[in-house]
N, C-alpha and C. Protein backbone atom coordinates (compact mmCIF):
# COMPACT_ATOMS: atom_id res chain seq x y z
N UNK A 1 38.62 -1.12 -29.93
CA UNK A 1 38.21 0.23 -29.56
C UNK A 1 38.31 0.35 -28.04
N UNK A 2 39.18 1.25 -27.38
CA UNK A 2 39.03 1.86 -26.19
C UNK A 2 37.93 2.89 -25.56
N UNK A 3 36.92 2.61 -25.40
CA UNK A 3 35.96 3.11 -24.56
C UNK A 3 35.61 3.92 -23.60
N UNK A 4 36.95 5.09 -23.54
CA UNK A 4 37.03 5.75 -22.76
C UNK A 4 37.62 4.90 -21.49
N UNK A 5 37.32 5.04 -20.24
CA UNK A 5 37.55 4.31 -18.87
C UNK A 5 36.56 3.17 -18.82
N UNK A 6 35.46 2.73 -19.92
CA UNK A 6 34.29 2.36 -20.01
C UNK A 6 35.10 0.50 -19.21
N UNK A 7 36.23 0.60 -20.60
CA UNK A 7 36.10 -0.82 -21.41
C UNK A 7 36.64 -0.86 -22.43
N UNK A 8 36.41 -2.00 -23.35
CA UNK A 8 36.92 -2.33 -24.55
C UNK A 8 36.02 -2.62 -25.36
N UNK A 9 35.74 -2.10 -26.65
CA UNK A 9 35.04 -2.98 -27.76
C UNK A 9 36.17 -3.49 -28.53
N UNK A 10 35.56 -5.25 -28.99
CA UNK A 10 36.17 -5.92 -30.16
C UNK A 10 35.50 -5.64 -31.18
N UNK A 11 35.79 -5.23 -32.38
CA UNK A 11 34.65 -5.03 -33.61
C UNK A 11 35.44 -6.20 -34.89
N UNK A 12 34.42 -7.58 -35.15
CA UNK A 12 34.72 -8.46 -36.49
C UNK A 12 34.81 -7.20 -37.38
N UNK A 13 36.12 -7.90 -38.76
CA UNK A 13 36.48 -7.66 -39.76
C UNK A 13 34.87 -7.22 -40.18
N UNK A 14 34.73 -6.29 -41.27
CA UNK A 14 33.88 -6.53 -41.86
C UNK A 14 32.59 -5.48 -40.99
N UNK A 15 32.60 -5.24 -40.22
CA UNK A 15 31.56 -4.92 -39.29
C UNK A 15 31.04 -3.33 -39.18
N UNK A 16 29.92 -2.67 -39.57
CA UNK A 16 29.48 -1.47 -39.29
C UNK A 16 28.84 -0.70 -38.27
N UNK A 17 30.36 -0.07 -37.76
CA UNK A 17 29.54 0.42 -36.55
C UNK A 17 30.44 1.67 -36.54
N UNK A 18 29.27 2.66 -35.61
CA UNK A 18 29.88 3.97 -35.37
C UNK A 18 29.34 4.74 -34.27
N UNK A 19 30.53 5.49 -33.81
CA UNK A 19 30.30 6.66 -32.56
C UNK A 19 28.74 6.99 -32.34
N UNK A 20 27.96 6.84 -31.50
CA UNK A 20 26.64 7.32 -31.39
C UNK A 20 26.52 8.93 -30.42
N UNK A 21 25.91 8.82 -29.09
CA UNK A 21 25.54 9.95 -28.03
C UNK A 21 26.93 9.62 -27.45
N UNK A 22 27.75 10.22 -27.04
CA UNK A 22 28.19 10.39 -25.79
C UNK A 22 28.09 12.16 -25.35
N UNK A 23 27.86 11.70 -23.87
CA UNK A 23 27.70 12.51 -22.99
C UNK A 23 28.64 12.15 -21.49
N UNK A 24 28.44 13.22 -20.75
CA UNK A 24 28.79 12.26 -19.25
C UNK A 24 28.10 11.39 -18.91
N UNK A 25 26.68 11.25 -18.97
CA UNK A 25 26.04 10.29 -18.57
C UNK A 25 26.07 8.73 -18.94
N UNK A 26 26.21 9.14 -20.46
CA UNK A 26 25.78 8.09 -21.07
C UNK A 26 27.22 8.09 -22.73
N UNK A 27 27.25 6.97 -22.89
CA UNK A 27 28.29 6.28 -24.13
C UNK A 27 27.43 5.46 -25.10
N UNK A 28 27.62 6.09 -26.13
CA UNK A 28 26.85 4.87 -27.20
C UNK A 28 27.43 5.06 -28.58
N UNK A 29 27.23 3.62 -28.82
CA UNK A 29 27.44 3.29 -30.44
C UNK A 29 26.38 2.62 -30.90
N UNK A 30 26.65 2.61 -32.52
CA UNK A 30 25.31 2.41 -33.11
C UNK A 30 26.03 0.95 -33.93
N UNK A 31 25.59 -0.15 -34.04
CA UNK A 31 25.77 -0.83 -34.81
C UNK A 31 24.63 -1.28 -36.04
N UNK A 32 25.27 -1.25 -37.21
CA UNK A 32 24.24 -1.62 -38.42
C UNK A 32 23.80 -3.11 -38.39
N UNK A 33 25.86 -3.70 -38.50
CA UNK A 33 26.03 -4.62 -39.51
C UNK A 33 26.97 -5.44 -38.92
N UNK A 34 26.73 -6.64 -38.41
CA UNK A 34 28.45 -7.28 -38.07
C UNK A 34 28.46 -8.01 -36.48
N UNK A 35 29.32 -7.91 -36.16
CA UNK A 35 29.56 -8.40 -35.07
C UNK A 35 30.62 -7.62 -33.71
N UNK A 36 30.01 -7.56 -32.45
CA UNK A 36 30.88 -6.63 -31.83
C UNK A 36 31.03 -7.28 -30.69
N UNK A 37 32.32 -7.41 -29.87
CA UNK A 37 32.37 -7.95 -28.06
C UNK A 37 32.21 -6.80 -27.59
N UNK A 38 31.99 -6.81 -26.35
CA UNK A 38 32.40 -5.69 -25.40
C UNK A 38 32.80 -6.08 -23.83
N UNK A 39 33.58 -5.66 -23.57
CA UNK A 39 33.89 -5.71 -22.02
C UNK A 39 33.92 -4.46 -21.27
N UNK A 40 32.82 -4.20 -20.78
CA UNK A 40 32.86 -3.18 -19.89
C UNK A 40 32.67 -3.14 -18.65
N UNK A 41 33.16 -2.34 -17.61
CA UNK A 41 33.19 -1.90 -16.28
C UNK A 41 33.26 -0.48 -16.34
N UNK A 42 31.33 -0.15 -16.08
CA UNK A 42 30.89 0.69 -16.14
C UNK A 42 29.79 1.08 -15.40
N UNK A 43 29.06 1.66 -14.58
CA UNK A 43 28.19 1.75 -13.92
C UNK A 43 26.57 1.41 -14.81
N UNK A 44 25.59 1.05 -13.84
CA UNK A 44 24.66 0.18 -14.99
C UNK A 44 24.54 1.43 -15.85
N UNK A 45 23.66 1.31 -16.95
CA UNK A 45 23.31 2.48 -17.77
C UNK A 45 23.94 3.24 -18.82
N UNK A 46 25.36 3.13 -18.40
CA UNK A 46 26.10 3.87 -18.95
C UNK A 46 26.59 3.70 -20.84
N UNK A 47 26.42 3.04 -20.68
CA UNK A 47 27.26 2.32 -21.99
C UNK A 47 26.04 1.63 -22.62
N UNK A 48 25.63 1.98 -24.16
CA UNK A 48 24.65 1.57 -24.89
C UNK A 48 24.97 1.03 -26.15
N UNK A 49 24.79 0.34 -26.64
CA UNK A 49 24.92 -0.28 -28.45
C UNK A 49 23.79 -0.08 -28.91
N UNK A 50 23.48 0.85 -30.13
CA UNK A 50 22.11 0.77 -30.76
C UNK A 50 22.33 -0.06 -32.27
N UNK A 51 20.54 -0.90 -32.07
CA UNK A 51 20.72 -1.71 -33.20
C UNK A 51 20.00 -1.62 -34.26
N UNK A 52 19.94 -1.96 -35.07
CA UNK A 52 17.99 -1.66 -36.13
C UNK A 52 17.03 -2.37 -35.19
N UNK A 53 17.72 -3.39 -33.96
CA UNK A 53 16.25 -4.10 -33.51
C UNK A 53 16.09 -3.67 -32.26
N UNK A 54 17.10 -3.29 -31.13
CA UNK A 54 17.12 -2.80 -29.87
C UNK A 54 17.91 -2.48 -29.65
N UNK A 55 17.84 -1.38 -28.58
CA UNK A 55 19.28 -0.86 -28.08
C UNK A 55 19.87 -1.74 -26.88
N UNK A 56 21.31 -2.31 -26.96
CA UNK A 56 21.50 -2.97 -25.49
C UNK A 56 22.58 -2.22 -24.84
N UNK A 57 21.34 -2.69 -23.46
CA UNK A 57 22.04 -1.49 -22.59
C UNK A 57 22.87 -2.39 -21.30
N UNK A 58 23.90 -1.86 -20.96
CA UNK A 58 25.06 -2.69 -20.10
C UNK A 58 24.19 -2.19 -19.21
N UNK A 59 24.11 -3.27 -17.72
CA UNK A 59 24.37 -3.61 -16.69
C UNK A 59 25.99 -3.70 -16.07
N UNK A 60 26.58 -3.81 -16.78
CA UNK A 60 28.14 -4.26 -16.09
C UNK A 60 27.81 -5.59 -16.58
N UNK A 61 29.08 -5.77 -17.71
CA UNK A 61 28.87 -6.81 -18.54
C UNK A 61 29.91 -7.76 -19.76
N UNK A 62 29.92 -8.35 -19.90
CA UNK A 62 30.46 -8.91 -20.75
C UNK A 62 29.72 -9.66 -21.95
N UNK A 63 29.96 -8.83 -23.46
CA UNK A 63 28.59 -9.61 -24.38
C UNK A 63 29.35 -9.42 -25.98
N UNK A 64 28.33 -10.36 -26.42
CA UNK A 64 28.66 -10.00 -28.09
C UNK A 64 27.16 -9.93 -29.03
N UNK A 65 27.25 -9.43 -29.58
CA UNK A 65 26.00 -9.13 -30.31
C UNK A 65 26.17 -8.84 -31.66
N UNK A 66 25.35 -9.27 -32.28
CA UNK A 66 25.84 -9.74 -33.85
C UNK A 66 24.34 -9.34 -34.87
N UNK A 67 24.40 -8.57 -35.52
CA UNK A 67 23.65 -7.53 -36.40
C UNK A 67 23.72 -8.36 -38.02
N UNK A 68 22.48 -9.08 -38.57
CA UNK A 68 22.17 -9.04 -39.68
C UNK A 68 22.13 -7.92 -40.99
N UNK A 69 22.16 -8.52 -42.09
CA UNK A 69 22.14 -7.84 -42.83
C UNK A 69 19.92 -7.34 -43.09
N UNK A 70 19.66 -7.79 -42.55
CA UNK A 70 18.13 -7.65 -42.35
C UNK A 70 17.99 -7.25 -40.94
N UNK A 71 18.69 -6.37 -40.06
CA UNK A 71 18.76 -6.27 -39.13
C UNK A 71 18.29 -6.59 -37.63
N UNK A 72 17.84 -7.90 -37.67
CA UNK A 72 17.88 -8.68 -36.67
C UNK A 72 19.51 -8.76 -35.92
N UNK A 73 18.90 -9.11 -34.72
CA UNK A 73 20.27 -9.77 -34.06
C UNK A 73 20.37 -10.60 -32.88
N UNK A 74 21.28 -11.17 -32.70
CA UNK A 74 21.21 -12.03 -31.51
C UNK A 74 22.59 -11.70 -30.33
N UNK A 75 22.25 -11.53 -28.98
CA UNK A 75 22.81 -11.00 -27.92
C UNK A 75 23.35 -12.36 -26.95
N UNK A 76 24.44 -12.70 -27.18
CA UNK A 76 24.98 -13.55 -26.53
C UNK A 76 25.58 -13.32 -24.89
N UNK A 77 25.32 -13.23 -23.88
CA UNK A 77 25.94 -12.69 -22.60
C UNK A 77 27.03 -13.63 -22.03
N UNK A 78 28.18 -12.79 -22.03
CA UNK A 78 29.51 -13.93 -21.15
C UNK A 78 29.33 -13.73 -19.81
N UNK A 79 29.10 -12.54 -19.42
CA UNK A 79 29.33 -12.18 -17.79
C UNK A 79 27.98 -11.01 -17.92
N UNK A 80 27.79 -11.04 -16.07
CA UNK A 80 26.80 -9.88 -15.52
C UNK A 80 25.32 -10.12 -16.36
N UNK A 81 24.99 -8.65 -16.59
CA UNK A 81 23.47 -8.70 -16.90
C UNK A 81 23.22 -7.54 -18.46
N UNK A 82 22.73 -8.04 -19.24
CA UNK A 82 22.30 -6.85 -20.44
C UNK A 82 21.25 -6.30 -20.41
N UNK A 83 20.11 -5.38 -21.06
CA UNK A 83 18.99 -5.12 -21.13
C UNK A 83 18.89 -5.03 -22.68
N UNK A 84 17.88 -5.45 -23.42
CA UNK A 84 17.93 -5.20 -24.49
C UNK A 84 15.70 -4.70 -24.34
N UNK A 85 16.16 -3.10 -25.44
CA UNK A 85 14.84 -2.54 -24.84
C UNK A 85 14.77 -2.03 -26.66
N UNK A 86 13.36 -1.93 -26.55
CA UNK A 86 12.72 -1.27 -28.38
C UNK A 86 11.28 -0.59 -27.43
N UNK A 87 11.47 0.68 -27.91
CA UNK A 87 9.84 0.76 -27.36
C UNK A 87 8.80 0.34 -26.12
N UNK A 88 9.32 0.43 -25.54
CA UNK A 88 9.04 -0.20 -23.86
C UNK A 88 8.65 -1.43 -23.87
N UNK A 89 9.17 -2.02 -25.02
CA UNK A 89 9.47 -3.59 -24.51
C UNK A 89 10.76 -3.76 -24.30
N UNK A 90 11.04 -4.70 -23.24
CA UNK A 90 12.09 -4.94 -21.97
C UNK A 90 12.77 -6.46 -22.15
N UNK A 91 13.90 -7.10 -22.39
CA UNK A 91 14.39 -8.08 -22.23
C UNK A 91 15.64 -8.18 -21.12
N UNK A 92 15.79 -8.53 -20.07
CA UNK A 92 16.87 -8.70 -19.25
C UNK A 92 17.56 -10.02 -19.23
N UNK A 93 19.00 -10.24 -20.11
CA UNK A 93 19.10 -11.16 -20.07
C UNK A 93 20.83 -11.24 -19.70
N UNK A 94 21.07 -12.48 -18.65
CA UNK A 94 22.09 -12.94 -18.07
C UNK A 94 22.98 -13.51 -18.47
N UNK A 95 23.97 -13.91 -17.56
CA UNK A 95 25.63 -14.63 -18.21
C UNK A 95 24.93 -16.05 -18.81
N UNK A 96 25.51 -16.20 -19.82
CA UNK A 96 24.90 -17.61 -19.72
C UNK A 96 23.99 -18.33 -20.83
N UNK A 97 23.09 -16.72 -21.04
CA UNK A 97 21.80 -16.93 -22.00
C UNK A 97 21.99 -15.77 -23.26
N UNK A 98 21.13 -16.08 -24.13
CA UNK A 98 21.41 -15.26 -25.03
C UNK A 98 19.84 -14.68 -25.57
N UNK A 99 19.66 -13.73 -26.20
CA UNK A 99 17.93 -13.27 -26.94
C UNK A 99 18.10 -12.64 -27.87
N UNK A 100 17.13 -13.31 -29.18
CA UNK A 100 16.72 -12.37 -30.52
C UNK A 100 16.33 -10.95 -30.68
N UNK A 101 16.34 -10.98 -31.41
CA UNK A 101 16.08 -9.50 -31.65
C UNK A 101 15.48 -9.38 -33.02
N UNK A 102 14.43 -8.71 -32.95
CA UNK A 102 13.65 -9.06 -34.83
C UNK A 102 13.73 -6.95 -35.27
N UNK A 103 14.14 -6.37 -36.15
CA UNK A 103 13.66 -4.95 -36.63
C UNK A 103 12.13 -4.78 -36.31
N UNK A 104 11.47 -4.18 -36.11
CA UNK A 104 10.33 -3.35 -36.04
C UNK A 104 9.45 -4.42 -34.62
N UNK A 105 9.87 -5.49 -33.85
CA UNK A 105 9.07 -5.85 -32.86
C UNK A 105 10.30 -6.06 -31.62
N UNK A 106 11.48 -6.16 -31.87
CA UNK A 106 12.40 -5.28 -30.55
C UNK A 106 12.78 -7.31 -30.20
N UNK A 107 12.92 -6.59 -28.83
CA UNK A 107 13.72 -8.13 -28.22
C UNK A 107 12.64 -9.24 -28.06
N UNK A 108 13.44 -10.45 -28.33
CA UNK A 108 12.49 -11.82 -27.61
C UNK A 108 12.77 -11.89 -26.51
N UNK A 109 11.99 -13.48 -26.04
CA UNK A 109 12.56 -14.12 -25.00
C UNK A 109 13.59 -14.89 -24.79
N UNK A 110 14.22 -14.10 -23.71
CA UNK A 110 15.67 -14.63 -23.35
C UNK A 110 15.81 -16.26 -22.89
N UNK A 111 16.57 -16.76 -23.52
CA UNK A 111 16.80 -18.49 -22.62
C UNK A 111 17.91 -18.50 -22.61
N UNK A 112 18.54 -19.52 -22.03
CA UNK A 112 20.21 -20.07 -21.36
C UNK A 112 20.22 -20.68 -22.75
N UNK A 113 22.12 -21.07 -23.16
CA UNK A 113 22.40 -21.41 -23.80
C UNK A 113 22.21 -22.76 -23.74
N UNK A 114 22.54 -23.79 -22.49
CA UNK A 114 22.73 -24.97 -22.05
C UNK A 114 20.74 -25.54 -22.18
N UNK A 115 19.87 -25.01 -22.59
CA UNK A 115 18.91 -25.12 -22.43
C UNK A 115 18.25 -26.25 -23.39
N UNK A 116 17.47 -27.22 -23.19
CA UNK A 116 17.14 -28.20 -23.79
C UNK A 116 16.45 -27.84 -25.12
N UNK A 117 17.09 -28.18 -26.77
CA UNK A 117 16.96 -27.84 -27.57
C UNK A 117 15.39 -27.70 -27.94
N UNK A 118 15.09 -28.19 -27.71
CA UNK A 118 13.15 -28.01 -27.70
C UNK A 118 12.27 -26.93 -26.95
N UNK A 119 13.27 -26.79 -25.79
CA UNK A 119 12.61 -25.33 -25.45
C UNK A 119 13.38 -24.39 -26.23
N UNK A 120 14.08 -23.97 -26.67
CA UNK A 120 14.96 -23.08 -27.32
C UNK A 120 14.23 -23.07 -28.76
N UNK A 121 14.01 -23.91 -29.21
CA UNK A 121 12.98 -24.04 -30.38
C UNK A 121 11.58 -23.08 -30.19
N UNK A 122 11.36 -23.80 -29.12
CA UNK A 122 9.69 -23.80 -28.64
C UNK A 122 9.25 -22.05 -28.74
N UNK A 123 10.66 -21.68 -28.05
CA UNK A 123 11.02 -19.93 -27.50
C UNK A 123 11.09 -19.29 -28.95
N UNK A 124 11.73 -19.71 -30.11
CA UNK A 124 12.20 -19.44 -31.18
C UNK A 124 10.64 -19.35 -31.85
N UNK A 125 9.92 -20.20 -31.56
CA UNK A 125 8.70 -20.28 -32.89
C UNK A 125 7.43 -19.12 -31.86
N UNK A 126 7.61 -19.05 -30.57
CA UNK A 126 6.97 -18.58 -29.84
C UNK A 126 7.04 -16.76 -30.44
N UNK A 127 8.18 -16.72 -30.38
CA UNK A 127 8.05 -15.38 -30.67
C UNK A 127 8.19 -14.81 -32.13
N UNK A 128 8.32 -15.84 -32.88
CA UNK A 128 8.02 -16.08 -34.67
C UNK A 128 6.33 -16.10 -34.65
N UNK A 129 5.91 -16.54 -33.77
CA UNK A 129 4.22 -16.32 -33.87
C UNK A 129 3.67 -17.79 -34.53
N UNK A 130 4.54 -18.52 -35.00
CA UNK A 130 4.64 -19.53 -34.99
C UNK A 130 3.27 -20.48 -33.71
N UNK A 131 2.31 -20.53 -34.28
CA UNK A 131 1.69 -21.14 -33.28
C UNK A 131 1.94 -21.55 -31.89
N UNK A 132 2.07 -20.41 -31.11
CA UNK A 132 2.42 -19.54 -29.96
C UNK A 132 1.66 -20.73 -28.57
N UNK A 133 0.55 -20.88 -29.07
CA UNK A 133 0.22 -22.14 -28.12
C UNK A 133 0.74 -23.42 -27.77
N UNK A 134 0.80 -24.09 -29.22
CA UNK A 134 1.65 -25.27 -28.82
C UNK A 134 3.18 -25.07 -28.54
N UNK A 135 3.84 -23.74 -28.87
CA UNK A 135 5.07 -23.30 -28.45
C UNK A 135 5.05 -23.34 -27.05
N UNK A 136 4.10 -22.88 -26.58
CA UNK A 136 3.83 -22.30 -24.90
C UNK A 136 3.82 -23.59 -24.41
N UNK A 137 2.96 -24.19 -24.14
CA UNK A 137 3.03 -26.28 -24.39
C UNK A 137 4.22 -26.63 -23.77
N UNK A 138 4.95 -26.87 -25.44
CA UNK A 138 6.53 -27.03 -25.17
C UNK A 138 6.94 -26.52 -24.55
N UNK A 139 7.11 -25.51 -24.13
CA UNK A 139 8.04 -24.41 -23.03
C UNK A 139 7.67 -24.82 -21.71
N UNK A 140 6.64 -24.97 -21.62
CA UNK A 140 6.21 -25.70 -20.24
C UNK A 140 6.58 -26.38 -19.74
N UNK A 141 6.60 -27.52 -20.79
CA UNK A 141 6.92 -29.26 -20.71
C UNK A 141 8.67 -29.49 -20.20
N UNK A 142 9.35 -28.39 -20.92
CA UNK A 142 10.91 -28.64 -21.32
C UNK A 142 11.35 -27.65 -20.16
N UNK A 143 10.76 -26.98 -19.46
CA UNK A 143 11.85 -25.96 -18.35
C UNK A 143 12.20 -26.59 -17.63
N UNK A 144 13.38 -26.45 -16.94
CA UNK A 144 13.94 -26.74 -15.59
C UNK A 144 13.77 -25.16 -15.28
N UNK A 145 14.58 -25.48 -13.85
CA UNK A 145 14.66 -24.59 -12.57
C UNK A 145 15.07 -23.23 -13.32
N UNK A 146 16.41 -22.99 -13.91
CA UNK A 146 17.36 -22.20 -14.00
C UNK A 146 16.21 -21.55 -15.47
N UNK A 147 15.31 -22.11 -16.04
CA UNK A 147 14.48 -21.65 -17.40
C UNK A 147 13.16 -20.81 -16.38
N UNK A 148 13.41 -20.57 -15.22
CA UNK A 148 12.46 -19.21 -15.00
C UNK A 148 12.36 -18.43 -15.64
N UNK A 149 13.74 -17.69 -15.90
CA UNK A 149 14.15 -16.54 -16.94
C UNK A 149 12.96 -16.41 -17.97
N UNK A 150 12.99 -17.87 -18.81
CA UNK A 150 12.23 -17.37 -19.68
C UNK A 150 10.66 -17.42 -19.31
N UNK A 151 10.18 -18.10 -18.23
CA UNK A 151 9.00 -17.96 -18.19
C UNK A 151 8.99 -16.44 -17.15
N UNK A 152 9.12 -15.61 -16.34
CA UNK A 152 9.17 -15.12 -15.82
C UNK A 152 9.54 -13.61 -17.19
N UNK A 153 9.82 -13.27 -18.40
CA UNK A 153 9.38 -12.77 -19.50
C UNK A 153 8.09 -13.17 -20.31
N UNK A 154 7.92 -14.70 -20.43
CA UNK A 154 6.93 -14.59 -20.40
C UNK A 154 4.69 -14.44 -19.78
N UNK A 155 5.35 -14.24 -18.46
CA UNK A 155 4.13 -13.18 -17.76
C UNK A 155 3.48 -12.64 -19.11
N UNK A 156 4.38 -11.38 -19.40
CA UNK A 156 3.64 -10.27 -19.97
C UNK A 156 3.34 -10.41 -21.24
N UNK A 157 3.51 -11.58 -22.00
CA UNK A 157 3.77 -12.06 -23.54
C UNK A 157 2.77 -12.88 -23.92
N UNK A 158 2.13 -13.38 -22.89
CA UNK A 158 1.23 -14.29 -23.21
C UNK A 158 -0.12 -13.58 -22.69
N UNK A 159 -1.30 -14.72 -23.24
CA UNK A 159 -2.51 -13.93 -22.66
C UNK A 159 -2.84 -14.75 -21.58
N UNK A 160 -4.06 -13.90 -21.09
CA UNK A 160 -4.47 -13.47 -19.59
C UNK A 160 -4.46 -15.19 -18.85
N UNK A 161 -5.32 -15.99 -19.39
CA UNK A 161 -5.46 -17.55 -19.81
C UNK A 161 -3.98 -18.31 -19.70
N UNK A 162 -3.67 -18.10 -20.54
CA UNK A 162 -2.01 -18.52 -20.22
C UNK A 162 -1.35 -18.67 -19.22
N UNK A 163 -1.27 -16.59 -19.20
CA UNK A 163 -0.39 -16.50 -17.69
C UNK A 163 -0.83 -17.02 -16.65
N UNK A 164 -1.80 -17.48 -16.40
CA UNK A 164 -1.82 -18.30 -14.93
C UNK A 164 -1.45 -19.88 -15.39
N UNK A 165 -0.67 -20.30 -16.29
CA UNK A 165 -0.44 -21.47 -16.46
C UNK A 165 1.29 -20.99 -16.21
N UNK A 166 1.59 -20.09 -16.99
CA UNK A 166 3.14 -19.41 -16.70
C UNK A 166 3.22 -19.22 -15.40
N UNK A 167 1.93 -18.66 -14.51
CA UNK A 167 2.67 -18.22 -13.25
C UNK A 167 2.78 -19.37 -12.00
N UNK A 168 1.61 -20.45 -12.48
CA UNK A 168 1.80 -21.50 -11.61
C UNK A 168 3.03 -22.57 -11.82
N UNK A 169 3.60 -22.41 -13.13
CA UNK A 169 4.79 -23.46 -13.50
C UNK A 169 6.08 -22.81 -12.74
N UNK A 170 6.00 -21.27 -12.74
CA UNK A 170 7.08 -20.79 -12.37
C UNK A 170 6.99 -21.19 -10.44
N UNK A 171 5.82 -20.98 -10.23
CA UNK A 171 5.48 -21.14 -8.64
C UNK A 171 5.86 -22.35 -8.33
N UNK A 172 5.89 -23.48 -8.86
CA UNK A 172 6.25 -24.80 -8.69
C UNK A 172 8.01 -25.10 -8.05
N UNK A 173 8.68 -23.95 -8.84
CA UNK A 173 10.37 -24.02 -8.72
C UNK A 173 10.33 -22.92 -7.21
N UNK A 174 9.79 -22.02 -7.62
CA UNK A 174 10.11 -20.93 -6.68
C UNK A 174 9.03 -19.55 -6.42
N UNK A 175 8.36 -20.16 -5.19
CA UNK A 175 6.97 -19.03 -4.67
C UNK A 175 7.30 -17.58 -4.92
N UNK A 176 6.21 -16.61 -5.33
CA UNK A 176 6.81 -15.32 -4.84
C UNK A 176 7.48 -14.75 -3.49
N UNK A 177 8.12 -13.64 -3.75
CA UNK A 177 8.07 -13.73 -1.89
C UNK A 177 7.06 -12.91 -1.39
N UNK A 178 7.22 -12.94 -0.19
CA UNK A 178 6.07 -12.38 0.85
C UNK A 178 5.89 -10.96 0.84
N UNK A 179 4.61 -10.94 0.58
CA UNK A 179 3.95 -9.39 -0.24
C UNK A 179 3.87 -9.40 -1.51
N UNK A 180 4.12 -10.60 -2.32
CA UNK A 180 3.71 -10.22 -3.84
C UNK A 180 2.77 -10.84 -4.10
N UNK A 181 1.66 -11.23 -4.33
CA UNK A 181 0.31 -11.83 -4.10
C UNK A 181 0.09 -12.39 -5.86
N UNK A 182 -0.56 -13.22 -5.77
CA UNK A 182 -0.89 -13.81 -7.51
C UNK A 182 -1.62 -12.57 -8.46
N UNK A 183 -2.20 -12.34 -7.40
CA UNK A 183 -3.26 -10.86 -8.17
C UNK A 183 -2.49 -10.06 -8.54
N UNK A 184 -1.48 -9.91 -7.89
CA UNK A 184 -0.78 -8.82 -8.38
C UNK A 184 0.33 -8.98 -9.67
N UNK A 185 0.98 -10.28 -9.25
CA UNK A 185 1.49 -10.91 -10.49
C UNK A 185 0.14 -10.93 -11.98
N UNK A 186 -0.56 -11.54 -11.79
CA UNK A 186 -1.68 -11.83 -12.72
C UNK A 186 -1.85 -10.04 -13.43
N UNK A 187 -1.83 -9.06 -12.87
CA UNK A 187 -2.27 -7.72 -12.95
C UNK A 187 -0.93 -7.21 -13.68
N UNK A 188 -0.01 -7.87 -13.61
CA UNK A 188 1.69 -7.57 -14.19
C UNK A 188 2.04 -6.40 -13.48
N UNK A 189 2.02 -6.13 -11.81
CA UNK A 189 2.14 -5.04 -11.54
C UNK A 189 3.32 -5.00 -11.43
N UNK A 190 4.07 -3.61 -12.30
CA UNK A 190 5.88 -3.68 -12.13
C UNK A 190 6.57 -4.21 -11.05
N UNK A 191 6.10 -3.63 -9.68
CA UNK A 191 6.95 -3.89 -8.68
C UNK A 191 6.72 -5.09 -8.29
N UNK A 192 5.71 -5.97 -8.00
CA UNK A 192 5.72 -7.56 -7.88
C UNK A 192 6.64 -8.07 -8.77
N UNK A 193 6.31 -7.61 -10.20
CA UNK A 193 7.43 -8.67 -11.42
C UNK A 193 8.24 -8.22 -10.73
N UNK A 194 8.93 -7.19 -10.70
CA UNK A 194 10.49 -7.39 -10.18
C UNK A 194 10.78 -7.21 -8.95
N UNK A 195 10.36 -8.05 -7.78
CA UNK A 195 10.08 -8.33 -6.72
C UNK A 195 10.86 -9.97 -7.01
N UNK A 196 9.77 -10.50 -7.75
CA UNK A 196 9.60 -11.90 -8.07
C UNK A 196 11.14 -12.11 -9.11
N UNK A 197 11.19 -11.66 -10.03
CA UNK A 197 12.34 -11.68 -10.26
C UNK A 197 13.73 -11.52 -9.86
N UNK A 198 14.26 -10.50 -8.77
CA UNK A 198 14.89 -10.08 -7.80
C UNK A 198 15.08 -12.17 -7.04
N UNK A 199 13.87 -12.28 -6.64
CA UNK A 199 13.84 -13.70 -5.62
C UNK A 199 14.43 -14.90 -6.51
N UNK A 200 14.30 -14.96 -7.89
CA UNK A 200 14.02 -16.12 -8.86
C UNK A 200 15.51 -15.72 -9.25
């Protein structure tokens, strides 16, 4: 599929998808069922895939995303940055890493592909509800540097107790910067998180 000036979609044999909104602003398709690439060079925003579990929205990007028949899905990123959003819950996830997607509770937490199979687990049962504590544990235990990502989503996912165990592990790799204060992290105030994120 030619995308207008967007880009390209690849759509697998087999795969249900169709024309959604377009406007000037904005380009979208809806996928059910299947599997889709996309390569686009497009300004952020522009270009959307809707799913039964989230809509993902390009950054300027390169991705594939792959739609259950129970409509879950999972968002693989080759290049740039995706957003995958349900209901003002927010996943931003990079070249590199990939994130679930469940019908009726929207995106997980994003991790790198290269990521030590136990945290990728840990992330997997974490957001299965899967006894979320000793998940958290593991996630702790198993990050490196480049696994901010996922602790830096999880801030807002965990409780109050927690997050200062999330925010001091993340502080260990890399401080906030100057003007974002713990309180304010601890308080999840938007512009610190993505202050801190921006730095990380």
């Amino acid at each position: 599929i030619i995308v207008g000036t967007l880009g390209t979609v690849a759509v697998k044999p087999g795969t249900r998808v169709q024309l959604g909104r377009v406007r000037d602003s904005e380009y979208g398709l809806a996928l059910e069922q299947g599997t889709i690439s996309a390569q686009i060079n497009a300004p952020p925003r522009l270009f959307t895939v809707d799913t039964p579990a989230s809509a993902v929205v390009d950054l300027g990007c390169a991705y594939t995303v792959t739609v259950g028949k129970d409509g879950a899905g999972v968002l693989h990123m080759t290049t740039g940055w995706a957003a995958l959003e349900y209901k003002g819950r927010e996943s931003l996830v990079p070249a590199g890493a990939i994130c679930r997607m469940k019908r009726g509770s929207g995106p997980g937490t994003p991790y790198f592909e290269d990521a030590p199979p136990a945290l990728k687990q840990a992330v997997d049962d974490f957001d299965d509800g899967k006894d979320p504590r000793q998940a958290l544990e593991v996630i702790l235990n198993q990050v490196r540097v480049r696994d901010t990502l996922t602790l830096w989503h999880l801030l807002s996912r965990v409780s109050a107790a927690d997050r200062e165990r999330v925010y001091d592990r993340i502080a260990a790799y890399a401080p906030p910067p100057v003007g974002v204060s713990r309180d304010r992290i601890m308080a999840l105030d938007a512009d610190a998180l993505r202050k801190w994120r921006e730095e990380l």
